[in-house]
C-alpha atoms as a PDB file:
ATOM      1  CA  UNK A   1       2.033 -33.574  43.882  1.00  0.00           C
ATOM      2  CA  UNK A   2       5.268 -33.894  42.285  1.00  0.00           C
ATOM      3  CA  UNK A   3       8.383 -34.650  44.700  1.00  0.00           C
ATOM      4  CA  UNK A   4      11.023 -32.279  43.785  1.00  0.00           C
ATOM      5  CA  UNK A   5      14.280 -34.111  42.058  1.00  0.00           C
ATOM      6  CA  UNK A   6      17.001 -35.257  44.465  1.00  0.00           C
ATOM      7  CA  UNK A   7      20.660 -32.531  44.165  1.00  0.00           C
ATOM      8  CA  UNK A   8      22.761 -34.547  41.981  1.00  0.00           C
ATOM      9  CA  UNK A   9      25.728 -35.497  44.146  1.00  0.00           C
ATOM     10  CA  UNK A  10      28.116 -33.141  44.557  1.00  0.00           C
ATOM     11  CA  UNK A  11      31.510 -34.938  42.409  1.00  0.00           C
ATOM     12  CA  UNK A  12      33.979 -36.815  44.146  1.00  0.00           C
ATOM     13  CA  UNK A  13      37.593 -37.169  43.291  1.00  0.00           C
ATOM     14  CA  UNK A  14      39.597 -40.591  43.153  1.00  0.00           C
ATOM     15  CA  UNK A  15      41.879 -40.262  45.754  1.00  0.00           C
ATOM     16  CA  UNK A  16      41.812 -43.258  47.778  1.00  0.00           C
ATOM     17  CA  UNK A  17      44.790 -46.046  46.541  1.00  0.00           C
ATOM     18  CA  UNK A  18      42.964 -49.079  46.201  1.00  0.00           C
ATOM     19  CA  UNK A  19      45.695 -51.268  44.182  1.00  0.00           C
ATOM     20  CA  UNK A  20      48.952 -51.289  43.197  1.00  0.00           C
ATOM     21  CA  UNK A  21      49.808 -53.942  40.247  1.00  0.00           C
ATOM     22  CA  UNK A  22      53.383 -54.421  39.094  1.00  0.00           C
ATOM     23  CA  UNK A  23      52.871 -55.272  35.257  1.00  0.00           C
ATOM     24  CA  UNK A  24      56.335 -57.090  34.735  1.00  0.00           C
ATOM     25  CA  UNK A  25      56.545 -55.309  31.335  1.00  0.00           C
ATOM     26  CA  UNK A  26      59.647 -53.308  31.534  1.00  0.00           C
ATOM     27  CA  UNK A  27      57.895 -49.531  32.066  1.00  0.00           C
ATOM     28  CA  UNK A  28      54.600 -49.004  31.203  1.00  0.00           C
ATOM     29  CA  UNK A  29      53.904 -46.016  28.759  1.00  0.00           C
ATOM     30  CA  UNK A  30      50.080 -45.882  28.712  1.00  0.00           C
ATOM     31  CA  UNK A  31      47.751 -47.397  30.441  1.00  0.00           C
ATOM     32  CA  UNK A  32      43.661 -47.383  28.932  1.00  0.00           C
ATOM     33  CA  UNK A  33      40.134 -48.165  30.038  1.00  0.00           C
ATOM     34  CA  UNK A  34      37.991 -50.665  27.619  1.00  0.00           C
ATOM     35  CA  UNK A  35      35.351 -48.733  26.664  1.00  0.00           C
ATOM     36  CA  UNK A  36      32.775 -49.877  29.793  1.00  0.00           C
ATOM     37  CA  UNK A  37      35.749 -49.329  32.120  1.00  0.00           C
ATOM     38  CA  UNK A  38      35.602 -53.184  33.289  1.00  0.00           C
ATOM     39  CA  UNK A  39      38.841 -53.682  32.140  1.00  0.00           C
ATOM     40  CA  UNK A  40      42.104 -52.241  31.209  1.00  0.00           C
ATOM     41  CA  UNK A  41      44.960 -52.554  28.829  1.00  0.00           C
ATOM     42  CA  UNK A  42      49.351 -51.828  29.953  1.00  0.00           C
ATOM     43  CA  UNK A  43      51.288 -51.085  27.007  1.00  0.00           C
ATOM     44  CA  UNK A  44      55.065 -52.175  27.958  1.00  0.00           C
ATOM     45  CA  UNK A  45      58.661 -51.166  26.674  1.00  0.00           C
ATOM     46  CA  UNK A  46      59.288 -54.997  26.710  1.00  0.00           C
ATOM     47  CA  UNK A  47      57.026 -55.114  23.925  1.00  0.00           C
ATOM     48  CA  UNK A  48      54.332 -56.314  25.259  1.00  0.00           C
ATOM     49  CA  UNK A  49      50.335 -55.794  25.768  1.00  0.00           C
ATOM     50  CA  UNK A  50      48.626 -56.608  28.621  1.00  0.00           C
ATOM     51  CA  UNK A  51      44.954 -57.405  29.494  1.00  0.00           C
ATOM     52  CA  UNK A  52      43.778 -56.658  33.454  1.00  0.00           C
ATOM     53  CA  UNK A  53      40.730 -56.931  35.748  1.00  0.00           C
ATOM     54  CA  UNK A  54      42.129 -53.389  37.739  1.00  0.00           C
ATOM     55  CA  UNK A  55      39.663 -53.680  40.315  1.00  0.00           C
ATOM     56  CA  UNK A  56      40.604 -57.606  41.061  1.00  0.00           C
ATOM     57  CA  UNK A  57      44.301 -57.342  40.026  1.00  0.00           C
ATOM     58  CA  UNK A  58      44.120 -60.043  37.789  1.00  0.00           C
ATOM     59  CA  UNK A  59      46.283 -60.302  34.675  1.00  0.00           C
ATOM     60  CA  UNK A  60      43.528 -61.710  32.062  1.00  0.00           C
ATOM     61  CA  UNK A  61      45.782 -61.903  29.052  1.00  0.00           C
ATOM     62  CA  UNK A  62      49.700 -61.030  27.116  1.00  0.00           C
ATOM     63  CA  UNK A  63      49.288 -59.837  23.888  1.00  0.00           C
ATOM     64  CA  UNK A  64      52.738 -60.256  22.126  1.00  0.00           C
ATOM     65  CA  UNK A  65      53.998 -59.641  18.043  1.00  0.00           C
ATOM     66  CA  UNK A  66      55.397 -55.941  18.342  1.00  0.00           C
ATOM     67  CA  UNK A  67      58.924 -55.709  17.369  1.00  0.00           C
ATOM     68  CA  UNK A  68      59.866 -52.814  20.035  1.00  0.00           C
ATOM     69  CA  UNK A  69      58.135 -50.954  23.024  1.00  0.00           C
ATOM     70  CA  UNK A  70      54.110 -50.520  22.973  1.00  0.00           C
ATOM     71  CA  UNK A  71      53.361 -46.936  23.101  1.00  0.00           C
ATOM     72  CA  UNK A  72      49.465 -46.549  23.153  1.00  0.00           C
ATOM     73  CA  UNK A  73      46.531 -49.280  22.786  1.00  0.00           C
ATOM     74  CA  UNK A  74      42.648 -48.883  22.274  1.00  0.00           C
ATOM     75  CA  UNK A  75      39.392 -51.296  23.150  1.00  0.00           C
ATOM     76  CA  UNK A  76      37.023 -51.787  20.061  1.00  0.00           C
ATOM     77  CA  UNK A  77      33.226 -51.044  21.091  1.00  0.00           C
ATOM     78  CA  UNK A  78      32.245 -54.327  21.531  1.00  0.00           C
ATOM     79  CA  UNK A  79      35.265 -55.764  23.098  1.00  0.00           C
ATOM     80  CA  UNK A  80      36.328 -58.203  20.543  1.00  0.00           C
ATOM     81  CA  UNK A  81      39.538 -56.046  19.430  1.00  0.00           C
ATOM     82  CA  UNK A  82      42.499 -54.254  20.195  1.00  0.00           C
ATOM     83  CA  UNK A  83      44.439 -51.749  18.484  1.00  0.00           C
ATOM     84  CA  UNK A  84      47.978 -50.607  19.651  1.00  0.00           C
ATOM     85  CA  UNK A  85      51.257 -49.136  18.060  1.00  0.00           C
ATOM     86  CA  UNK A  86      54.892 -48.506  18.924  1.00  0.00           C
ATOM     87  CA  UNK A  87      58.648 -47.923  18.243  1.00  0.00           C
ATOM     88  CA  UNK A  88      58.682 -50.768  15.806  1.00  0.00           C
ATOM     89  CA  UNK A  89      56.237 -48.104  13.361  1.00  0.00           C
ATOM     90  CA  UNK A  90      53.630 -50.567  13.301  1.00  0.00           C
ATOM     91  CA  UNK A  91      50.326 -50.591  13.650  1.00  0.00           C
ATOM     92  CA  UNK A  92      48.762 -54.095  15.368  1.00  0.00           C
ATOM     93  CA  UNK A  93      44.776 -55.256  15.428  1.00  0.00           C
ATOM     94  CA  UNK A  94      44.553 -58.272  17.784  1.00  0.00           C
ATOM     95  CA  UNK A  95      41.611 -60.559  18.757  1.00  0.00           C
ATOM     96  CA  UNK A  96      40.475 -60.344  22.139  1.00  0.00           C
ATOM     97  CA  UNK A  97      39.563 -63.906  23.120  1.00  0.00           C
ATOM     98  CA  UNK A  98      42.633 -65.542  20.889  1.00  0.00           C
ATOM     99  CA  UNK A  99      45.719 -63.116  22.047  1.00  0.00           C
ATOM    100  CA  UNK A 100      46.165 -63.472  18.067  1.00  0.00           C
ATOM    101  CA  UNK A 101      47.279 -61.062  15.580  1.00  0.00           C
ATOM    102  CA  UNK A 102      44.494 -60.001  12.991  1.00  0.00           C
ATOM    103  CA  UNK A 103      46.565 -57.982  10.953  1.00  0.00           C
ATOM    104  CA  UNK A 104      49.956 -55.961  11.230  1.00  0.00           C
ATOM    105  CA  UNK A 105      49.667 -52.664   9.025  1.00  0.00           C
ATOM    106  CA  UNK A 106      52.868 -50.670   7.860  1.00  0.00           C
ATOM    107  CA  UNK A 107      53.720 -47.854   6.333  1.00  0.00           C
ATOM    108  CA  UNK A 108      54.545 -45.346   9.095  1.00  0.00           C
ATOM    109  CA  UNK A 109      57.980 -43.736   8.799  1.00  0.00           C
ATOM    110  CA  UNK A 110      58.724 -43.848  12.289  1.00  0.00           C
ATOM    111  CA  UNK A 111      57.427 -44.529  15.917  1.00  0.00           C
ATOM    112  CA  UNK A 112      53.475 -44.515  16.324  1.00  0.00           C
ATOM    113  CA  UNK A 113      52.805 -42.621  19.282  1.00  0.00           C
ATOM    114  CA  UNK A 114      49.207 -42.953  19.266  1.00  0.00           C
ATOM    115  CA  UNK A 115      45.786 -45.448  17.963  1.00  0.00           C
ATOM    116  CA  UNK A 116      42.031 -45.002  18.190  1.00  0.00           C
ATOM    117  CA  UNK A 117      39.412 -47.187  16.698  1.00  0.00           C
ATOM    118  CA  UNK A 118      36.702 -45.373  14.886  1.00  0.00           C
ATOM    119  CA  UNK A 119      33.202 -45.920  16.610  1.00  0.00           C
ATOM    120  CA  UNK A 120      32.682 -48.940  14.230  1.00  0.00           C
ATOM    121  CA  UNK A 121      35.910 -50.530  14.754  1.00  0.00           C
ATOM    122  CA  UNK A 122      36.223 -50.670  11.005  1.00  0.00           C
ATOM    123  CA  UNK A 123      38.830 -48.003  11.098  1.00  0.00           C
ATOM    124  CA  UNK A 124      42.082 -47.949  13.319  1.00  0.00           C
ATOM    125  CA  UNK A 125      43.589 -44.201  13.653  1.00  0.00           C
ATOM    126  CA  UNK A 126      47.023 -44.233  13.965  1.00  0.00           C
ATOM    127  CA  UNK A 127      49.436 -40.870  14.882  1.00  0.00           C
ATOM    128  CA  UNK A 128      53.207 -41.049  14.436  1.00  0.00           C
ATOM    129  CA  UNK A 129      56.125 -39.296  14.599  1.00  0.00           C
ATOM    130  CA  UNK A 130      56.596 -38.954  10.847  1.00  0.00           C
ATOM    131  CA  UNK A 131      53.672 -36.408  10.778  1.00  0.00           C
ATOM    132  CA  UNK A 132      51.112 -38.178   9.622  1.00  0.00           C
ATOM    133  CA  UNK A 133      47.825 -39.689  10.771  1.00  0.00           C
ATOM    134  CA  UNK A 134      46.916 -42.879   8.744  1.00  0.00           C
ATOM    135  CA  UNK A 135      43.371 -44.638   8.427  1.00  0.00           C
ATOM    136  CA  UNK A 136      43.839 -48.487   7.930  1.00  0.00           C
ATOM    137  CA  UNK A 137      41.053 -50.474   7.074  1.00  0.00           C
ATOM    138  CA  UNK A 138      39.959 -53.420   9.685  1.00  0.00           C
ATOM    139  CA  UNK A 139      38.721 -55.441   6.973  1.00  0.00           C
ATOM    140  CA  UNK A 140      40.566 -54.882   4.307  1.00  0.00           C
ATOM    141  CA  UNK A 141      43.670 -56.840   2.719  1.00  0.00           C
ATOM    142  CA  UNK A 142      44.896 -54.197   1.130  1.00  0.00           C
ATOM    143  CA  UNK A 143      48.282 -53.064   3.025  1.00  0.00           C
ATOM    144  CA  UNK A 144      47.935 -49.416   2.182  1.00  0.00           C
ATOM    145  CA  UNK A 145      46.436 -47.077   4.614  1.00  0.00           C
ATOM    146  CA  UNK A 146      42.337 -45.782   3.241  1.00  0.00           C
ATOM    147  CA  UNK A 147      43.538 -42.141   3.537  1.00  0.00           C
ATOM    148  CA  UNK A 148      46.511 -40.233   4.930  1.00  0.00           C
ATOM    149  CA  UNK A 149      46.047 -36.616   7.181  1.00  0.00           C
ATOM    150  CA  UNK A 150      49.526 -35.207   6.520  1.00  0.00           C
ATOM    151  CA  UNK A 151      48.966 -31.449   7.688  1.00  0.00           C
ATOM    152  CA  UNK A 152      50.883 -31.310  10.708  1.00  0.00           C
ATOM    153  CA  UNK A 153      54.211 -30.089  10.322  1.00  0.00           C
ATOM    154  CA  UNK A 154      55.734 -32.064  13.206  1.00  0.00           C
ATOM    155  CA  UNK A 155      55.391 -35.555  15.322  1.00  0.00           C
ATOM    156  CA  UNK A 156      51.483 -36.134  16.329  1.00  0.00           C
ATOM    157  CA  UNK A 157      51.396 -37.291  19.740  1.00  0.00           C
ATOM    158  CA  UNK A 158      47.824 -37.221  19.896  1.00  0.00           C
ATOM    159  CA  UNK A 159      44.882 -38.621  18.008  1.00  0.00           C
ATOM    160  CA  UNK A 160      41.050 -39.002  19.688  1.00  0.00           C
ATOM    161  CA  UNK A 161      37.861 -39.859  17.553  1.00  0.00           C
ATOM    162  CA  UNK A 162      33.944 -38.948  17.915  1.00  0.00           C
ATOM    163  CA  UNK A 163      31.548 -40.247  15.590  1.00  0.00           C
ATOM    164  CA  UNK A 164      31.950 -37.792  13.190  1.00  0.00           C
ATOM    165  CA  UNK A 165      35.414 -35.344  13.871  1.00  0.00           C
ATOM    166  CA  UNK A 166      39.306 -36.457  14.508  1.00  0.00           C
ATOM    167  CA  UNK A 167      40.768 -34.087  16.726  1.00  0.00           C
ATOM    168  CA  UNK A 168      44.916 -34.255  16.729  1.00  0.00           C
ATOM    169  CA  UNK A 169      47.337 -32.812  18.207  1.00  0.00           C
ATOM    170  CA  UNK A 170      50.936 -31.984  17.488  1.00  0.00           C
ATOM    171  CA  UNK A 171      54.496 -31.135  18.229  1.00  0.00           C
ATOM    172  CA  UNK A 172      54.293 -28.158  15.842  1.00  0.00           C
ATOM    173  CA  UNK A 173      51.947 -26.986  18.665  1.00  0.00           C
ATOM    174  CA  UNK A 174      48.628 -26.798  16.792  1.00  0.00           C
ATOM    175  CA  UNK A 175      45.433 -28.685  17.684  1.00  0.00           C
ATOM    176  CA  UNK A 176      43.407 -29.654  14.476  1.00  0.00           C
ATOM    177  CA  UNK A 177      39.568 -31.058  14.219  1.00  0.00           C
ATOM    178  CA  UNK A 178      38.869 -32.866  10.942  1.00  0.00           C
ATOM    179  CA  UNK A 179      34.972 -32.416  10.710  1.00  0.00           C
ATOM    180  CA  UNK A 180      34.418 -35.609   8.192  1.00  0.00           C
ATOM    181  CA  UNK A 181      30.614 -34.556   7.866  1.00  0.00           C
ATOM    182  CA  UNK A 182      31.130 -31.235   6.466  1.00  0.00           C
ATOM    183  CA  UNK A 183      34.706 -32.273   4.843  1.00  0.00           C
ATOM    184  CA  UNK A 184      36.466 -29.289   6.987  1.00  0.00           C
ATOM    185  CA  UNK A 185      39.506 -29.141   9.047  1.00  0.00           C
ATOM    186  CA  UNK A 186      39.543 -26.955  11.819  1.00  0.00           C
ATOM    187  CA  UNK A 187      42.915 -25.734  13.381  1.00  0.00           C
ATOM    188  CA  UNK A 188      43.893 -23.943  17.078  1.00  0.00           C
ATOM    189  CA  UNK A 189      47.399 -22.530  17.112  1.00  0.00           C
ATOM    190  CA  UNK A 190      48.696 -23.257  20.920  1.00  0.00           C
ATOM    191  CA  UNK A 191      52.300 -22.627  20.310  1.00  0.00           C
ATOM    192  CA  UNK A 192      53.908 -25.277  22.739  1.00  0.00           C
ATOM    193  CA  UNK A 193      54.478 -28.482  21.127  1.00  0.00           C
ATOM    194  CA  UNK A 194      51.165 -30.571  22.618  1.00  0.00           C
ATOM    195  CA  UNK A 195      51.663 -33.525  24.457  1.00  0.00           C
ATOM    196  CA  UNK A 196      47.413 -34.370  24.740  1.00  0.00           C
ATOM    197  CA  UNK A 197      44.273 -33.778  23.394  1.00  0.00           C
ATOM    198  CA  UNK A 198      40.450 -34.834  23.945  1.00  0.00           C
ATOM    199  CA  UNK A 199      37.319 -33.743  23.941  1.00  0.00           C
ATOM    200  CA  UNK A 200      35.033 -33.036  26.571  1.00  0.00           C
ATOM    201  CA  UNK A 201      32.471 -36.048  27.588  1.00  0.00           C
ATOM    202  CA  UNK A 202      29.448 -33.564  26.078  1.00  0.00           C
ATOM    203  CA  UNK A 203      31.237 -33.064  23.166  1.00  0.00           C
ATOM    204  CA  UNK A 204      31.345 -29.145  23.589  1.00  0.00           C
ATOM    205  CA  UNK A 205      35.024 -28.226  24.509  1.00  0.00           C
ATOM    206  CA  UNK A 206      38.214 -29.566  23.545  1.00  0.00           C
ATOM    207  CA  UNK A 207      41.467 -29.791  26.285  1.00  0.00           C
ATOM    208  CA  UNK A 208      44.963 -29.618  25.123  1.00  0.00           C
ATOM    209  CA  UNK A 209      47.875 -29.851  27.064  1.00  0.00           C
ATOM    210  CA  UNK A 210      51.219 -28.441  26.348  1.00  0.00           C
ATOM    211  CA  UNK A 211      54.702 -28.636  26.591  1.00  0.00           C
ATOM    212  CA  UNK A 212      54.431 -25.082  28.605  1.00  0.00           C
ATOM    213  CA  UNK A 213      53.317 -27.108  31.712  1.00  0.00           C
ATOM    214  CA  UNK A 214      49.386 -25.649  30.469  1.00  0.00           C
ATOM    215  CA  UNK A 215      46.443 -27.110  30.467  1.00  0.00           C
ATOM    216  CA  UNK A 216      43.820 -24.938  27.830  1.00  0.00           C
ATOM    217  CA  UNK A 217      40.082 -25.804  27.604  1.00  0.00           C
ATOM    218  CA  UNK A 218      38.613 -24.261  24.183  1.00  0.00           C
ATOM    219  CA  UNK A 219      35.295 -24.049  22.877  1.00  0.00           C
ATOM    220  CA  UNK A 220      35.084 -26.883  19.994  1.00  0.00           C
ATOM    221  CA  UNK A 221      33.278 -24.594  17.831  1.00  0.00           C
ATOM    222  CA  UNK A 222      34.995 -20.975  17.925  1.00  0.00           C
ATOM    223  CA  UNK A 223      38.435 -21.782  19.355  1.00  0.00           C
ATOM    224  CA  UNK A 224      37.374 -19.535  22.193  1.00  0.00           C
ATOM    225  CA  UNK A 225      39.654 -20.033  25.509  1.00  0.00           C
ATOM    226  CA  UNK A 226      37.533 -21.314  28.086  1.00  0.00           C
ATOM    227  CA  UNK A 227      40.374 -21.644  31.093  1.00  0.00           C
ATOM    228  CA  UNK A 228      43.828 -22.641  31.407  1.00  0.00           C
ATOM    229  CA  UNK A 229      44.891 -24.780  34.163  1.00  0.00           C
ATOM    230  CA  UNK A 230      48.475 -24.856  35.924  1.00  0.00           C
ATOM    231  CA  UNK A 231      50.000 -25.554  38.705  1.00  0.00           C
ATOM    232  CA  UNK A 232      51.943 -29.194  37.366  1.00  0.00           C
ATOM    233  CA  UNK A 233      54.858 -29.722  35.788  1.00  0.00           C
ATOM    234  CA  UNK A 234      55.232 -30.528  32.085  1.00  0.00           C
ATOM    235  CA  UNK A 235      57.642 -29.981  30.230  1.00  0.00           C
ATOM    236  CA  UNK A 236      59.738 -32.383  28.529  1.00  0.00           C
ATOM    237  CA  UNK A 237      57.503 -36.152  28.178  1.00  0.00           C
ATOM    238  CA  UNK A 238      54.410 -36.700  26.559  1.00  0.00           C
ATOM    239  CA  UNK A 239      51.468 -36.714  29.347  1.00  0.00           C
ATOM    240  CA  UNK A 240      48.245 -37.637  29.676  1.00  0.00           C
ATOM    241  CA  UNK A 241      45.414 -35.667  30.588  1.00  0.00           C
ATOM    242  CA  UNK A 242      41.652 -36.132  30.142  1.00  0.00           C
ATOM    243  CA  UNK A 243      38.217 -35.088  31.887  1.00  0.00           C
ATOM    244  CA  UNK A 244      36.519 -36.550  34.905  1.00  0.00           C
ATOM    245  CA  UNK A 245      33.491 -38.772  34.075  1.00  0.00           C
ATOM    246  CA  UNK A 246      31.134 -35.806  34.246  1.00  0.00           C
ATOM    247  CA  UNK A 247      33.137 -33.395  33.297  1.00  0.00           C
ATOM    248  CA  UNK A 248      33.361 -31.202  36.278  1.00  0.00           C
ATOM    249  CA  UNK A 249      37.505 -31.349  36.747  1.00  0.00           C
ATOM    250  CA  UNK A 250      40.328 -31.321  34.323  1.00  0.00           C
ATOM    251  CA  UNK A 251      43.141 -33.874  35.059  1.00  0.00           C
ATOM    252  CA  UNK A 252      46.518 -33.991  34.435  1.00  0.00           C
ATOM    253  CA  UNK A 253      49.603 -36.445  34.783  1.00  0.00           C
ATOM    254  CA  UNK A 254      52.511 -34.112  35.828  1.00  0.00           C
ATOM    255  CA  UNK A 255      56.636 -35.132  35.725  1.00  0.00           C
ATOM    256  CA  UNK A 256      56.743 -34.505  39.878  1.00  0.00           C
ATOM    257  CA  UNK A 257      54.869 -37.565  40.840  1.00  0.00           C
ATOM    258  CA  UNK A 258      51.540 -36.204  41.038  1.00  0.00           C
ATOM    259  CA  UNK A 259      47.761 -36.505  39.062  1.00  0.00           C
ATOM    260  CA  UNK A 260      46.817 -32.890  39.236  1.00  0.00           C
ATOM    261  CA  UNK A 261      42.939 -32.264  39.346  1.00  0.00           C
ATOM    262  CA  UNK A 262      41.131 -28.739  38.991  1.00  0.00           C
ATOM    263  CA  UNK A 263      38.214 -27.342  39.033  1.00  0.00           C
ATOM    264  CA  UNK A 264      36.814 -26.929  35.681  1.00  0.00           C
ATOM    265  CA  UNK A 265      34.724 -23.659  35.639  1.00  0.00           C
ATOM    266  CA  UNK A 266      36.572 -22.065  38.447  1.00  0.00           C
ATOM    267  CA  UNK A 267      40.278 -23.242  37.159  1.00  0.00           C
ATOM    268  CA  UNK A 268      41.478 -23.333  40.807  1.00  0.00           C
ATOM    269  CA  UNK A 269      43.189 -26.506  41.684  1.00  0.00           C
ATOM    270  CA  UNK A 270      41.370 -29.187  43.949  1.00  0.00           C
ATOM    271  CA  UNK A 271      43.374 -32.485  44.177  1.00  0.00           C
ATOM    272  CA  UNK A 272      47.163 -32.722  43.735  1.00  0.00           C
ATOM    273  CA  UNK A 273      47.475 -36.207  44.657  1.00  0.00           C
ATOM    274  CA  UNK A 274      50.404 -37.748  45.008  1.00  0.00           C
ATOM    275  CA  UNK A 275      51.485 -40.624  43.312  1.00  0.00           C
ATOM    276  CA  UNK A 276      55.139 -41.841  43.821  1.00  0.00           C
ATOM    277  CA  UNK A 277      58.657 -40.701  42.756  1.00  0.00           C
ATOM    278  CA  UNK A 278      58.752 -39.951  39.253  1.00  0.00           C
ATOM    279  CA  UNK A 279      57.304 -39.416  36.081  1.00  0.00           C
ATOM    280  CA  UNK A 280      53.224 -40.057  36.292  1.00  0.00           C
ATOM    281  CA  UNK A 281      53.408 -41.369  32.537  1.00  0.00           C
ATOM    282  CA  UNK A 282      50.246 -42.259  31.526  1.00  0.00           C
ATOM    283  CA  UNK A 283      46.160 -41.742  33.147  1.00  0.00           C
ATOM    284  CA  UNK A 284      43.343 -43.267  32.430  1.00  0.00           C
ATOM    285  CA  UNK A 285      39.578 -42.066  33.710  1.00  0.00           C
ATOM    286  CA  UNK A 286      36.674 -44.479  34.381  1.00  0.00           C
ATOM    287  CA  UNK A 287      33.903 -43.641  31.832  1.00  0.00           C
ATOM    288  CA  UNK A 288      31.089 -43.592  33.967  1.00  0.00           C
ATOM    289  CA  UNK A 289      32.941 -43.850  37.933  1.00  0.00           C
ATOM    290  CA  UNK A 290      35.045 -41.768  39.798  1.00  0.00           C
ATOM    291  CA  UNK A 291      38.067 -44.270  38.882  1.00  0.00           C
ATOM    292  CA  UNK A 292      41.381 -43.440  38.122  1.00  0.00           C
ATOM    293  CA  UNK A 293      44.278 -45.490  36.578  1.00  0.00           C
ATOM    294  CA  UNK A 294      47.580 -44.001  36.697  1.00  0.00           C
ATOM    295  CA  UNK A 295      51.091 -45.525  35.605  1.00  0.00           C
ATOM    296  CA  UNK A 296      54.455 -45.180  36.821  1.00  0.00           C
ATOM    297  CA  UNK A 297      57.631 -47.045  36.196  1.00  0.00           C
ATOM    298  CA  UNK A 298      56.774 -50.535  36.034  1.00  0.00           C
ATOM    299  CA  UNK A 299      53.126 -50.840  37.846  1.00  0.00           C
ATOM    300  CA  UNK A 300      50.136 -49.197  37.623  1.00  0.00           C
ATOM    301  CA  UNK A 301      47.824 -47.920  40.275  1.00  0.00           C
ATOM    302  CA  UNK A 302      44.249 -48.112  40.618  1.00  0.00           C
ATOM    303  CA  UNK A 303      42.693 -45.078  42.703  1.00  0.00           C
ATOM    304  CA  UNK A 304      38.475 -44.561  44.109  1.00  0.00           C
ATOM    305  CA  UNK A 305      37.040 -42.126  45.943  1.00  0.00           C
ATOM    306  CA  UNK A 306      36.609 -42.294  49.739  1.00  0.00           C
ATOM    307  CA  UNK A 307      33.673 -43.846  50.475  1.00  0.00           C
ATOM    308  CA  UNK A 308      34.308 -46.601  48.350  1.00  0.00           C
ATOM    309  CA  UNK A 309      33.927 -49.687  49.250  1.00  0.00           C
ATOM    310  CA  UNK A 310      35.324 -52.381  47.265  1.00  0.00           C
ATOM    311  CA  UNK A 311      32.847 -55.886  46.925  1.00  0.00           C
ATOM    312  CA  UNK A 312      33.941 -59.070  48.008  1.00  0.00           C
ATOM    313  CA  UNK A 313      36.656 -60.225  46.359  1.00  0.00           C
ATOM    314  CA  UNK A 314      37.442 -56.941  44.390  1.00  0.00           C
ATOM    315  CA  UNK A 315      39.509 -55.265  47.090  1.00  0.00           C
END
């Protein structure tokens, strides 16, 4: 006789504090998960990038060659690169292991406020202020970006990749998907300027949030508006927000000093957790655990769920 399947467990929320690390990098402006979660990259207005352990608090390496404040930084698949851009317009692919800079690519018109890799890491993303999203080349010489995406009509603060799509999203308030597969670009007209998008960890939905202190989760495929989630406060900086590891709560930074979490079918709001005085700038979510990195001011914070229990040596 078959034994029935044990309930999956019901989800549980970071909310217990389990560090606090002061970066000693001026403010931090985003902080980001490597893509197994083991690790995690600060970008700093003093121009620097830094490498951590979260769980350990250890500092693991400075990454420094921008000419002004980092603004966002990615993790290459296998860990052996960085990507990150900033105020000084450039774009900067760094090895890992060395702290050295592979290449410098230029050609944005002003501040890049976002980078992805591609799922190769052949391909760094990059979305700027000047409107544009460029596609550099990894292993190229040539300095010219492989193709320019100049259809927004404002600043792009956002840019995330899937193996096939680029979803971006922009001041002028409109989400777009660029399916590369069928050579399409798909647009959703929010009308606030958005500060965040991404796409759900199935792949379904997209979540955008807005300038309108709004949260909207859309159907990738029709546009259709699937909830909206408020409750936090957004309305003047570019926030993060993302989903939780399996996609049962929608999560928000929010300019009070809180990480606002809600419930994703039911849009009712289950965890406003408070962080500190200020601006929560920047979130990151564990890909797998219930782990959340948040950043404010100068340090970052490192948040689990109750009954967890850090190993020796990694509390």
């Amino acid at each position: 006789m078959a034994f029935p399947e044990p309930k999956p467990r019901p989800p549980e929320l970071p909310q217990k504090r389990l560090k606090t690390l002061d970066c000693g990098q001026g403010a931090v402006r985003a902080v980001r998960f490597n893509v197994d979660g083991n690790y995690c990259l600060t970008c700093g207005s003093d121009k620097t990038l830094k490498l951590w352990n979260p769980l350990r608090g250890t500092l693991l390496r400075t990454y420094s060659g921008h000419g002004y404040e980092v603004l966002d930084a990615a993790g290459s698949f296998d860990n052996s690169s960085l990507c990150s851009g900033g105020g000084d317009k450039a774009v900067v692919l760094w090895d890992v292991a060395s702290g050295q800079v592979v290449r410098k690519f230029r050609g944005h018109a002003g501040k890049v406020n976002t980078v992805q890799f591609n799922e190769e890491a052949t391909v760094i993303l990059s979305g700027s202020i000047d409107s544009s999203i460029r596609c550099w080349d990894c292993r190229s010489r040539r300095p010219e970006p492989v193709q320019t995406l100049d259809e927004a009509r404002d600043g792009v603060s956002s840019v995330k990749v899937s193996d096939h799509e680029v979803l971006a999203g922009s001041v002028d308030g409109r989400m777009r998907r660029y399916d590369l597969r069928m050579g399409q670009l798909f647009s959703d007209y929010v009308g606030s300027p958005i500060t965040c998008t991404c796409f759900s960890r199935d792949g379904q939905c997209t979540l955008v949030s807005s300038l309108d202190s709004t949260l909207r989760l859309l159907d990738k495929d029709t546009g259709e508006l699937l909830g909206e989630y408020k409750g936090h406060k957004n309305q003047e900086y570019k926030l993060d927000c993302c989903l939780s590891e399996r996609d049962t709560h929608v999560v928000s930074c929010s300019e009070d000093g809180k990480v606002f979490f809600w419930d994703l079918v039911e849009g009712v709001l289950a965890l406003a957790l408070p962080v500190g005085r200020g601006v929560v700038q920047s979130l990151a979510y564990h890909p797998t655990e219930p782990c959340l990195l948040t950043a404010m001011g100068g340090s970052i914070q490192c948040w689990r769920e109750e009954a967890y229990e850090a190993e020796d040596g990694a509390g």
